[in-house]
Protein backbone atom coordinates (compact mmCIF):
# COMPACT_ATOMS: atom_id res chain seq x y z
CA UNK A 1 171.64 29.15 130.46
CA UNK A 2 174.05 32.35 130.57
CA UNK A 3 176.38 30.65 132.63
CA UNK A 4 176.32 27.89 130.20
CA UNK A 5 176.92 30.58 127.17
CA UNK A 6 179.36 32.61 129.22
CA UNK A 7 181.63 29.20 129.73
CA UNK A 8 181.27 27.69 125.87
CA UNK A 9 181.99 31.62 124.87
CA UNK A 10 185.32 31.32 122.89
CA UNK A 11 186.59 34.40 123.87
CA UNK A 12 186.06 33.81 127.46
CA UNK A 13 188.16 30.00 127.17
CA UNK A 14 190.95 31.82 125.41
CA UNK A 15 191.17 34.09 127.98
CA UNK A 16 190.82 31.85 130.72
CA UNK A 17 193.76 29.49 128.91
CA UNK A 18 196.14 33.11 128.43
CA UNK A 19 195.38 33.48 132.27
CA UNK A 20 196.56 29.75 132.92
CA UNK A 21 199.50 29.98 130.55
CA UNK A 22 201.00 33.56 132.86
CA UNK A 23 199.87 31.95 135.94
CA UNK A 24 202.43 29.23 135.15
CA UNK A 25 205.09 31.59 133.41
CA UNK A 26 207.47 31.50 136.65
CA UNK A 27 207.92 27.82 136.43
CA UNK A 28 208.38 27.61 132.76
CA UNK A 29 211.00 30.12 131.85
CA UNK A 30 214.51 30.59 132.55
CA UNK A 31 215.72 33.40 134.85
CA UNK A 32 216.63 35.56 132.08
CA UNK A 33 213.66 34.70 130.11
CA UNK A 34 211.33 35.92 132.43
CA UNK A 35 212.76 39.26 133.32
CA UNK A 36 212.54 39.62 129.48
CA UNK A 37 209.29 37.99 130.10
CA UNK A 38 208.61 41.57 132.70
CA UNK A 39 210.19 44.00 130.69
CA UNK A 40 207.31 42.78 127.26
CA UNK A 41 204.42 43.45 130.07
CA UNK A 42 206.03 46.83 131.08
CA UNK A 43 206.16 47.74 127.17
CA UNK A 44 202.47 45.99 126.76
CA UNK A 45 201.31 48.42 129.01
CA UNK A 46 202.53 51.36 127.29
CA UNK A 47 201.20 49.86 123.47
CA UNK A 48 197.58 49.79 125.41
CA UNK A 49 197.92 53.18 126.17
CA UNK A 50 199.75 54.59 122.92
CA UNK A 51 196.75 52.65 120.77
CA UNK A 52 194.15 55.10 122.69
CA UNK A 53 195.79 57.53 120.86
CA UNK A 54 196.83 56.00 117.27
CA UNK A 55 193.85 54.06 116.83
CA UNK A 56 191.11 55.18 118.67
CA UNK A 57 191.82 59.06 118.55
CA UNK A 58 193.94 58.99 114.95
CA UNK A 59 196.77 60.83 116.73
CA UNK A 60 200.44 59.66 115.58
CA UNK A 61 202.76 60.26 118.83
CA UNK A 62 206.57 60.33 118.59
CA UNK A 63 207.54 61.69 121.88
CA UNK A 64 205.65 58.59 124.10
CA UNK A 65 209.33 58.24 125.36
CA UNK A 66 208.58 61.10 127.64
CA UNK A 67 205.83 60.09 129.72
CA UNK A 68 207.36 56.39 130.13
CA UNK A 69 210.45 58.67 131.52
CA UNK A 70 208.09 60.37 133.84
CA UNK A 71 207.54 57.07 135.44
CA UNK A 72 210.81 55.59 135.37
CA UNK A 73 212.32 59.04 136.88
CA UNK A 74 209.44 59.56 139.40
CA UNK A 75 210.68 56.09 140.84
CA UNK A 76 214.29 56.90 140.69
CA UNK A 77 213.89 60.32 142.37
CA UNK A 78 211.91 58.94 145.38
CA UNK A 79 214.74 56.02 145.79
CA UNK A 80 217.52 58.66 145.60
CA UNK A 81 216.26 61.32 147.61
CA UNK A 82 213.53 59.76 149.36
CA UNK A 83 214.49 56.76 150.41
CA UNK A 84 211.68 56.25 153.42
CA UNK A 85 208.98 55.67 151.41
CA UNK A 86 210.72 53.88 148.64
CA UNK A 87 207.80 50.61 148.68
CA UNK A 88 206.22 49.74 145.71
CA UNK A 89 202.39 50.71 147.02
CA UNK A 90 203.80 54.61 147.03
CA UNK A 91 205.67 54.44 144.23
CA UNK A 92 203.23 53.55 141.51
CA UNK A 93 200.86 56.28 142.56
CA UNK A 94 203.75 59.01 142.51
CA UNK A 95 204.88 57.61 139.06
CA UNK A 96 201.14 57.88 138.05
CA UNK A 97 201.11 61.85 139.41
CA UNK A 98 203.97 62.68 137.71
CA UNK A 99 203.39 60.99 134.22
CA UNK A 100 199.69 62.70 134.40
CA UNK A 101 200.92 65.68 134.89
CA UNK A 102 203.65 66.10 132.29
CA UNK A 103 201.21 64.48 129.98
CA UNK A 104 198.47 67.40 130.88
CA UNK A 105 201.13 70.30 130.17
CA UNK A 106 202.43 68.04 126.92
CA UNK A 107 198.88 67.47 126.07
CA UNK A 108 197.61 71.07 126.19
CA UNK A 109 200.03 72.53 123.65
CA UNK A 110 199.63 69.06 121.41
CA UNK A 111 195.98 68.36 120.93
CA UNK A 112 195.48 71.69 119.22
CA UNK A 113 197.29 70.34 116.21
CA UNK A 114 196.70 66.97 114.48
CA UNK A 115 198.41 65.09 111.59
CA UNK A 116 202.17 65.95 110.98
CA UNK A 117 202.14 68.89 113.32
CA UNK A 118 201.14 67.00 116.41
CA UNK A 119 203.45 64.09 115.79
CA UNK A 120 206.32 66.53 114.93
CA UNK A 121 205.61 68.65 118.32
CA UNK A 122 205.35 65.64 120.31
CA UNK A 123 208.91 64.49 119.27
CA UNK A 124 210.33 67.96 119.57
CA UNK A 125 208.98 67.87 123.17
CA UNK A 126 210.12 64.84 124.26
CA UNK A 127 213.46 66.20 123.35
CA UNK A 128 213.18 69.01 125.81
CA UNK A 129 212.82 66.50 128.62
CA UNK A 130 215.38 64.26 127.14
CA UNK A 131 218.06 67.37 127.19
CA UNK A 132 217.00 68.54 130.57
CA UNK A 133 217.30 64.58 132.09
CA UNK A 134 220.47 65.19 130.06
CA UNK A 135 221.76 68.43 131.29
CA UNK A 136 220.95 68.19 134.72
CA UNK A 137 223.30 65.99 136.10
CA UNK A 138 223.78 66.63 139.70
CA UNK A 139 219.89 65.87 139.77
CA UNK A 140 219.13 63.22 137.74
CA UNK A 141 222.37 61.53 136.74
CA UNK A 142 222.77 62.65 133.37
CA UNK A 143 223.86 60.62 130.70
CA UNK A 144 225.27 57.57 133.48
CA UNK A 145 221.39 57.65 135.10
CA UNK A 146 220.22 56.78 137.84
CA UNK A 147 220.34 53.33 140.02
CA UNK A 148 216.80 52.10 141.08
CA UNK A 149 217.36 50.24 144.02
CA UNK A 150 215.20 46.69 145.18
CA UNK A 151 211.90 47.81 146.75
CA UNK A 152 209.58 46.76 149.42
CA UNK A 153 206.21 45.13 148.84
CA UNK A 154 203.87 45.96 151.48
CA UNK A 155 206.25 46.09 153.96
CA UNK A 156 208.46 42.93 152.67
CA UNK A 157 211.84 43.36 151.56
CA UNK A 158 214.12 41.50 149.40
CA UNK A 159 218.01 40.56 149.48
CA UNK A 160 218.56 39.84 145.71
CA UNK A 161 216.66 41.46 142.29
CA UNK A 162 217.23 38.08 141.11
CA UNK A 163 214.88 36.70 143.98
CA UNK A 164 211.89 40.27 143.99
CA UNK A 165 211.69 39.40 140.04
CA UNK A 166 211.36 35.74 140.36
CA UNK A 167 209.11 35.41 143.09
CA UNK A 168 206.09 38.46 144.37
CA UNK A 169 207.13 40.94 141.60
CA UNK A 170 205.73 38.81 138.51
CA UNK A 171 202.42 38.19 140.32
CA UNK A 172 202.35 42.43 141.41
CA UNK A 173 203.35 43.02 137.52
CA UNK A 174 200.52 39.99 136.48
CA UNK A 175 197.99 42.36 138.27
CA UNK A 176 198.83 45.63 137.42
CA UNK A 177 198.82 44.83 133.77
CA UNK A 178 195.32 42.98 134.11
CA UNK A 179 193.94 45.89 135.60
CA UNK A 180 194.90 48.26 133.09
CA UNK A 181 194.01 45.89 130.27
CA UNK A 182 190.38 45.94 131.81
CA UNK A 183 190.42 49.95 131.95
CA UNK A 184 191.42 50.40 128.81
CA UNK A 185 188.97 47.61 127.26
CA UNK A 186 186.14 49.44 129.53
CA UNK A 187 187.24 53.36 127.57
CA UNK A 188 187.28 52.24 124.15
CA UNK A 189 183.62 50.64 124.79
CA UNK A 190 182.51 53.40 126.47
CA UNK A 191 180.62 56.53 125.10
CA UNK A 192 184.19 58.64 125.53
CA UNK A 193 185.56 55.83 123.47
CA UNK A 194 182.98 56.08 120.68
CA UNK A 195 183.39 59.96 120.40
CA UNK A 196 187.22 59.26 120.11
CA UNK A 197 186.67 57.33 117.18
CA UNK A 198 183.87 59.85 115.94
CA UNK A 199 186.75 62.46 116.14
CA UNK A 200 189.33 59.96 114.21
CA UNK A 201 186.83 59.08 111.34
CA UNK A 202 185.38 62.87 111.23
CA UNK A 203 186.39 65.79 113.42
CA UNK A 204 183.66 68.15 111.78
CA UNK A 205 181.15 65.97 112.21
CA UNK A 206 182.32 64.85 115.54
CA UNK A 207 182.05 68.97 116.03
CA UNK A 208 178.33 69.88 115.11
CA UNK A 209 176.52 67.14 116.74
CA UNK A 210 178.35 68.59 120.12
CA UNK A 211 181.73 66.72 121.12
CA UNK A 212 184.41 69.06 122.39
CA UNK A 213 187.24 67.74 120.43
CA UNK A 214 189.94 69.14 121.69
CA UNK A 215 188.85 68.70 125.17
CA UNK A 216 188.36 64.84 123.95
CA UNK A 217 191.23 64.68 122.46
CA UNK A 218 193.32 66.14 125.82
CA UNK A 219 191.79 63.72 127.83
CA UNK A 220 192.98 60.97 125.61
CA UNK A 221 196.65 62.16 125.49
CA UNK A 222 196.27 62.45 129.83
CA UNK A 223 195.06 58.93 129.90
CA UNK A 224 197.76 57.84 127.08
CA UNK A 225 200.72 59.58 129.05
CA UNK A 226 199.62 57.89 132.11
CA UNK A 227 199.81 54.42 131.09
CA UNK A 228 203.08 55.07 129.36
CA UNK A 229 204.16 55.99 132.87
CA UNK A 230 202.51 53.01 134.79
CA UNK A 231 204.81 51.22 132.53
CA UNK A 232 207.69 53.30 132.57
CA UNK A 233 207.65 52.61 136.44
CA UNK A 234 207.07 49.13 136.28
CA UNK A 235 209.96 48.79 134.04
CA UNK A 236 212.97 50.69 136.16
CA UNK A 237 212.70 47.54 138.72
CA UNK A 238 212.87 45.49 136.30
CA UNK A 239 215.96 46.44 134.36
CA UNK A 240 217.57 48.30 138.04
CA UNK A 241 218.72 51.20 136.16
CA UNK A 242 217.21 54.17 134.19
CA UNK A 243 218.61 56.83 131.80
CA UNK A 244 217.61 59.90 129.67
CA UNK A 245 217.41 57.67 126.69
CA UNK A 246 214.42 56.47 127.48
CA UNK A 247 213.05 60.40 126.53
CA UNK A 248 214.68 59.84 123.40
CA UNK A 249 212.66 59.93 120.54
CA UNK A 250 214.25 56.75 119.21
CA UNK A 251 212.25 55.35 122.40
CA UNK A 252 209.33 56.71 121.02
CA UNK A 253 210.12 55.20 117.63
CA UNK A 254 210.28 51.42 119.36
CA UNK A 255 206.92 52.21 120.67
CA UNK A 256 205.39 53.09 117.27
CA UNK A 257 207.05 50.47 116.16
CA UNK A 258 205.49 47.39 118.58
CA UNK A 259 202.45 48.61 117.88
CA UNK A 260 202.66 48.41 114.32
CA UNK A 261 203.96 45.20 114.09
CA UNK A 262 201.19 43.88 116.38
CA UNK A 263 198.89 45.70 114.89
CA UNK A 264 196.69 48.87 116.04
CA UNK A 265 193.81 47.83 114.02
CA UNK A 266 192.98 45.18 116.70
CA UNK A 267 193.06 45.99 120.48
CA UNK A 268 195.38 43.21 121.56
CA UNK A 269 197.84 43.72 118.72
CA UNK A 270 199.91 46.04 121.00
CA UNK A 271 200.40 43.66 123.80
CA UNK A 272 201.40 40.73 121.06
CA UNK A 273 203.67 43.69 119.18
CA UNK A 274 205.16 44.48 122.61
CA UNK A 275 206.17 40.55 123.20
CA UNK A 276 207.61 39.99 119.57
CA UNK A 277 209.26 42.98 119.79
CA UNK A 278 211.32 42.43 123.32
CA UNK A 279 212.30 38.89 122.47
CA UNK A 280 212.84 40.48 118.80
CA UNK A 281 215.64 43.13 119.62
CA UNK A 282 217.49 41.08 122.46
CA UNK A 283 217.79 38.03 120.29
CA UNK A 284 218.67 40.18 117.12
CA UNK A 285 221.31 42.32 119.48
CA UNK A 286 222.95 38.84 120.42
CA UNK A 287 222.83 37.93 116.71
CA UNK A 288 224.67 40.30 114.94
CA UNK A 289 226.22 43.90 116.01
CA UNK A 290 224.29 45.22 112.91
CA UNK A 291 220.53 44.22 114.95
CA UNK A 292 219.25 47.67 113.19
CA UNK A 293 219.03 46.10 109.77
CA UNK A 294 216.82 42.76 111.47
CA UNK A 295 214.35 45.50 112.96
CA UNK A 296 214.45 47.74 109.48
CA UNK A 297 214.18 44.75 107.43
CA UNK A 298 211.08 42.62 109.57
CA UNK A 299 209.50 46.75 109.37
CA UNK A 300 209.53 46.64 105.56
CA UNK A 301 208.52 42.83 105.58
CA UNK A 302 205.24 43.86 107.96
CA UNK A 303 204.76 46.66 105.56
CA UNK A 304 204.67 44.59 102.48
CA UNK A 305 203.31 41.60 103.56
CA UNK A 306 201.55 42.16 106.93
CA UNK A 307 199.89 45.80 107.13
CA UNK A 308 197.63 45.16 109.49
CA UNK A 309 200.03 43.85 111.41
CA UNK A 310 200.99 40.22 113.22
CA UNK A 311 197.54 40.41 115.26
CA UNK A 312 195.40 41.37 112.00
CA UNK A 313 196.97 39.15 110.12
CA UNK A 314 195.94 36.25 112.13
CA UNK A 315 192.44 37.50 112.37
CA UNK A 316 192.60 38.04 108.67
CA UNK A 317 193.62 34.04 108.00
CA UNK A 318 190.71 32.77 110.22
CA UNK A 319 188.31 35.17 108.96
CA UNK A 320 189.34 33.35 105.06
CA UNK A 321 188.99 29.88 106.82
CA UNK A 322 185.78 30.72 108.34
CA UNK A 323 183.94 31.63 104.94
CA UNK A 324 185.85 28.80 103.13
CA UNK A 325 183.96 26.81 105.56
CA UNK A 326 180.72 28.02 104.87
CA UNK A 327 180.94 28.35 101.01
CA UNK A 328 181.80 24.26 101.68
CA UNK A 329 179.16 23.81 103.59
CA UNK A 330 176.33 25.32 101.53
């Protein structure tokens, strides 16, 4: 009987169809259509864990741009100056490491502030990285970047990008992302998850029946940070090349924005925002030199018309359906 309930469960045949449907991806897109394809699940990645911290904690971040650069850096360091163990198994862990950590030092002058003060310090910090990825060019490159060479996956090695994105590297991405959709999905339900949003909804309450908010809170930002990084690593082999404008708080700003115009009210609206918003800006770029004004005037458009965003939208419409039904049925 529960195997019969878990397989008629709706949620579990839409996710078994979404599993299908980027099981087949590969031999449905284009080429170029599926490194864009990539770069949305690098970006989804980071929306998961920037909603931990909009959402779920209340927290407004502009400076997510950093820890994503922590990644992207940590990968482009080891394949500069350590080119021996430049494989994919030791470069997602050192990515993780160093996104954690700059997240934990970020994170411990941050969480003592909320509102305006902790988004305003979280840009302003970001910054500071951004100049120093900036200033320090015989290090990191400066304002040309850094190349991030083709790596090794367990051991095998690849000719062409064209060929380590096409082939093992989707499947590797596939994976990583499914993984952290699952840990994510696992924290929100969780008892730390339900304090978060006890802290959102009332932080003096949350106080006197014993939750250490700010310790809460700094665990949040860690675990935010990280995933920002997972996918700030994930993404340098996808586009081969990484800059200081990825610490940028205009960065940042593209990140607030996907999630917005998924929708952070529901906890797949930042993988959906990430999606729209890839295809979004590429196609908009190739449209017109003036792309800004698409992305400024869709913003005002999800504003107006779509606050909750593409994701709660949707669930909004079927919800109406739904009790149209009803009402027409009693």
């Amino acid at each position: 009987m529960n195997l019969k309930r878990f397989i008629f469960n709706k949620r579990s045949l839409i996710y078994l169809v979404v599993l299908i449907f980027l099981l087949i991806i590969p031999f449905i897109l284009s080429p170029f259509n599926l490194i864009l394809f990539e770069s949305a699940i690098t970006f989804a990645i980071v929306g998961l864990g920037f909603n931990l911290l909009l959402r779920y904690t209340g927290l407004l971040s502009f400076g997510h741009g950093a820890y994503f650069a922590a990644g992207a850096y940590a990968v482009a360091m080891v394949g500069r100056y350590v080119p021996s163990i430049y494989s994919i198994e030791f470069l997602i862990p050192i990515a993780i490491i160093a996104s954690l950590v700059l997240s934990a030092i970020f994170g411990f002058i941050c969480v003592r502030h909320t509102k305006i003060f902790f988004a305003i310090l979280t840009l302003a910090l970001s910054m500071l990285l951004f100049a120093l990825l900036f200033k320090f060019y015989s290090v990191t490159g400066g304002s040309d970047g850094l190349y991030i060479p083709t790596p090794s996956i367990f051991g095998v090695t690849f000719k062409r990008r064209p060929e380590f994105l096409s082939g093992p590297y989707y499947y590797f991405l596939l994976v990583i992302f499914i993984i952290c959709y699952m840990v994510m999905k696992v924290i929100v339900s969780s008892p730390f998850g339900k304090a978060l949003q006890a802290i959102r909804d009332n932080e003096t309450r949350a106080e006197l029946i014993g939750i250490r908010v700010k310790r809460y809170r700094f665990y949040a930002f860690i675990i935010s940070g990280t995933f920002a990084g997972i996918g700030g690593s994930l993404w340098t082999f996808v586009n081969g090349h990484v800059t200081p404008d990825v610490s940028h708080w205009f960065f940042s700003g593209e990140i607030v924005y996907m999630t917005l115009l998924g929708g952070f009210f529901i906890f797949e609206g930042p993988i959906i925002g990430a999606f729209v918003f890839t295809f979004l800006k590429l196609y908009a770029m190739g449209f017109t030199e003036y792309w800004m004004g698409i992305i400024g005037v869709t913003l005002i458009l999800l504003v107006l018309l779509l606050p909750t965003g593409l994701a709660g939208g949707v669930v909004t419409i079927f919800n109406k359906l739904k009790t149209r039904k009803v009402l027409g049925g009693t």
